[in-house]
Protein backbone atom coordinates (compact mmCIF):
# COMPACT_ATOMS: atom_id res chain seq x y z
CA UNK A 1 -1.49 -97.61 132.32
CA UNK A 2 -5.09 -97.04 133.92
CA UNK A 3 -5.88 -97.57 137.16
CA UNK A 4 -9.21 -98.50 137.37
CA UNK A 5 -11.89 -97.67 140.61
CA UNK A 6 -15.24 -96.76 141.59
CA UNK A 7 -14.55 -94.03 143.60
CA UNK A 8 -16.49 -90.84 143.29
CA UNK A 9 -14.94 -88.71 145.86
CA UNK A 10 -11.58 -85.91 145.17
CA UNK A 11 -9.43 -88.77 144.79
CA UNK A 12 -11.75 -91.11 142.63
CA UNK A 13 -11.35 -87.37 140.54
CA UNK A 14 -7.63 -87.52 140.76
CA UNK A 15 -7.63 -91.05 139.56
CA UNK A 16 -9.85 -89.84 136.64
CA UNK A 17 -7.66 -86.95 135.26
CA UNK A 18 -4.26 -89.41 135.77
CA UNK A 19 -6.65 -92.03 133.75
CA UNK A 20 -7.12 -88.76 130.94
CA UNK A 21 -3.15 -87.71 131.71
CA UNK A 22 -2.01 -91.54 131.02
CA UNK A 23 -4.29 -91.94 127.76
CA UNK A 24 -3.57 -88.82 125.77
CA UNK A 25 0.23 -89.60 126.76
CA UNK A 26 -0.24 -93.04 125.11
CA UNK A 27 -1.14 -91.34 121.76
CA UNK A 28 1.14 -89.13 121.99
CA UNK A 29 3.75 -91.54 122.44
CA UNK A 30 2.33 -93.53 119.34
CA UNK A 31 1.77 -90.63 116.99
CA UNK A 32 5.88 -89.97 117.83
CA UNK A 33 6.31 -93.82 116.76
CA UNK A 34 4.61 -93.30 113.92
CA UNK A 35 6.37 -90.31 113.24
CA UNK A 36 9.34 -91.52 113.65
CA UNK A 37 8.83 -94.06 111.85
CA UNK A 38 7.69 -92.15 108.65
CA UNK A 39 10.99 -90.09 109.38
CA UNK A 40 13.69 -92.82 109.33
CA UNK A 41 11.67 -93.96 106.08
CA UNK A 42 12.29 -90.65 104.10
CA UNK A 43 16.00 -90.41 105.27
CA UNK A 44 16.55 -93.74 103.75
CA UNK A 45 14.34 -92.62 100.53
CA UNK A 46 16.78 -89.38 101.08
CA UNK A 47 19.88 -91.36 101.25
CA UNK A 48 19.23 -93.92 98.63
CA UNK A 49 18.52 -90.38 96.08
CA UNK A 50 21.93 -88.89 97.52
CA UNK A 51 24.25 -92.28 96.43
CA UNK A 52 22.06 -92.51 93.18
CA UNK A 53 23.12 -88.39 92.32
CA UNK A 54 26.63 -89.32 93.28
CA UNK A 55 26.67 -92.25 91.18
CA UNK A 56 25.02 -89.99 87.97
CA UNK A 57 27.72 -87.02 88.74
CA UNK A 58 30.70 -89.34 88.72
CA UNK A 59 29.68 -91.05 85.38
CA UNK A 60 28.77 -87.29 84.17
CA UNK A 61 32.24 -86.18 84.89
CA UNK A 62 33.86 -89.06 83.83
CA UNK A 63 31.98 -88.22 80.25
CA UNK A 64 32.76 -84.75 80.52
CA UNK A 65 36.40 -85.56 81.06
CA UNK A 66 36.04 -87.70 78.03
CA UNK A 67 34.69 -85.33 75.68
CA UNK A 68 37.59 -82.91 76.41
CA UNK A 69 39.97 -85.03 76.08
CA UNK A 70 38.30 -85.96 72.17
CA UNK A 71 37.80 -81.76 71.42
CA UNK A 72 41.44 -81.79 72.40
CA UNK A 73 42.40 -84.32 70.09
CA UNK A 74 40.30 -82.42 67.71
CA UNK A 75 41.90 -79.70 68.11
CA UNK A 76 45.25 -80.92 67.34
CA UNK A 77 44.22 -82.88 64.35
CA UNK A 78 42.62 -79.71 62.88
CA UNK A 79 45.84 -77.71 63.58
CA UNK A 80 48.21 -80.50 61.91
CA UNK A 81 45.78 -80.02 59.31
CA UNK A 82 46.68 -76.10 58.82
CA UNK A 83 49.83 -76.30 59.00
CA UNK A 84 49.53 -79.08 56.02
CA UNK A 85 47.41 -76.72 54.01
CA UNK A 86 49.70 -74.13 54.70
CA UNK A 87 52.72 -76.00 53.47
CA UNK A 88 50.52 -77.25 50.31
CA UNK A 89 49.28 -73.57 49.59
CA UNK A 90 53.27 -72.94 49.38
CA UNK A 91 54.37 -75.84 47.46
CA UNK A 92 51.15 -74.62 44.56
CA UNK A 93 52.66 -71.00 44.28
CA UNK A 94 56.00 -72.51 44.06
CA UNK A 95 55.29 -74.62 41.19
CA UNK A 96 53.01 -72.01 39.42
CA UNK A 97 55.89 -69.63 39.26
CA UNK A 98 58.15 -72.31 38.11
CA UNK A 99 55.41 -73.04 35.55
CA UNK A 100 55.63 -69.21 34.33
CA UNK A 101 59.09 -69.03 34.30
CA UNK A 102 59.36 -72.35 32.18
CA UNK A 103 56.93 -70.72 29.81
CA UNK A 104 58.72 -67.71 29.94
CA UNK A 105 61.47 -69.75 29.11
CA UNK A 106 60.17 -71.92 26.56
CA UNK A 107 58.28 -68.78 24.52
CA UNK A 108 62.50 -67.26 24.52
CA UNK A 109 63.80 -70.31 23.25
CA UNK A 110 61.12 -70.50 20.44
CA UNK A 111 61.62 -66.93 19.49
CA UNK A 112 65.41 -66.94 19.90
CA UNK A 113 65.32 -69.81 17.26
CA UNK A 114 63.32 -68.13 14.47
């Protein structure tokens, strides 16, 4: 707001300076707009990154929570799997010491019968 006159005595000079007051209060006011402005836009730019992270980290965990449950599985297939190979290992050195004492058995019988 400027008053205007055509003074040039103390208070045309007091009207001057609240002329100079009122103008460099106007920018200041608009460069705090502008500001402000430019502020509200980066904490929506700032918000819209913050839902897109907690979007990513909820889909990461839900993968994560995936892949353990699959290693778990894993795991228990691979121990199944042991305990099969253990059992088979047992059932081979079973037979091969029935095989031996067959042959044992079989080489007695031939020589008891000569």
């Amino acid at each position: 707001m400027r008053t205007e006159h055509r003074r040039g005595d103390e208070i045309g000079g007091l009207l001057n300076a609240m002329n100079d007051t009122a103008g460099k209060l106007s920018i200041l006011v608009s460069s705090i707009r502008n500001n402000a402005d430019s502020l509200s836009a980066e904490a929506e730019r700032l918000s819209t990154t913050t839902v897109q992270m907690a979007s990513n980290s909820t889909r990461q965990s839900a993968a994560v929570s995936a892949m353990a449950a699959t290693v778990e599985q894993m795991s228990t297939g691979i121990a199944h799997m042991a305990t099969l190979a253990d059992s088979s290992e047992a059932r081979a050195l079973a037979s091969g010491e029935q095989c031996r004492t067959g042959s044992s058995e079989i080489r007695a019988d031939g020589e008891n019968r000569r």
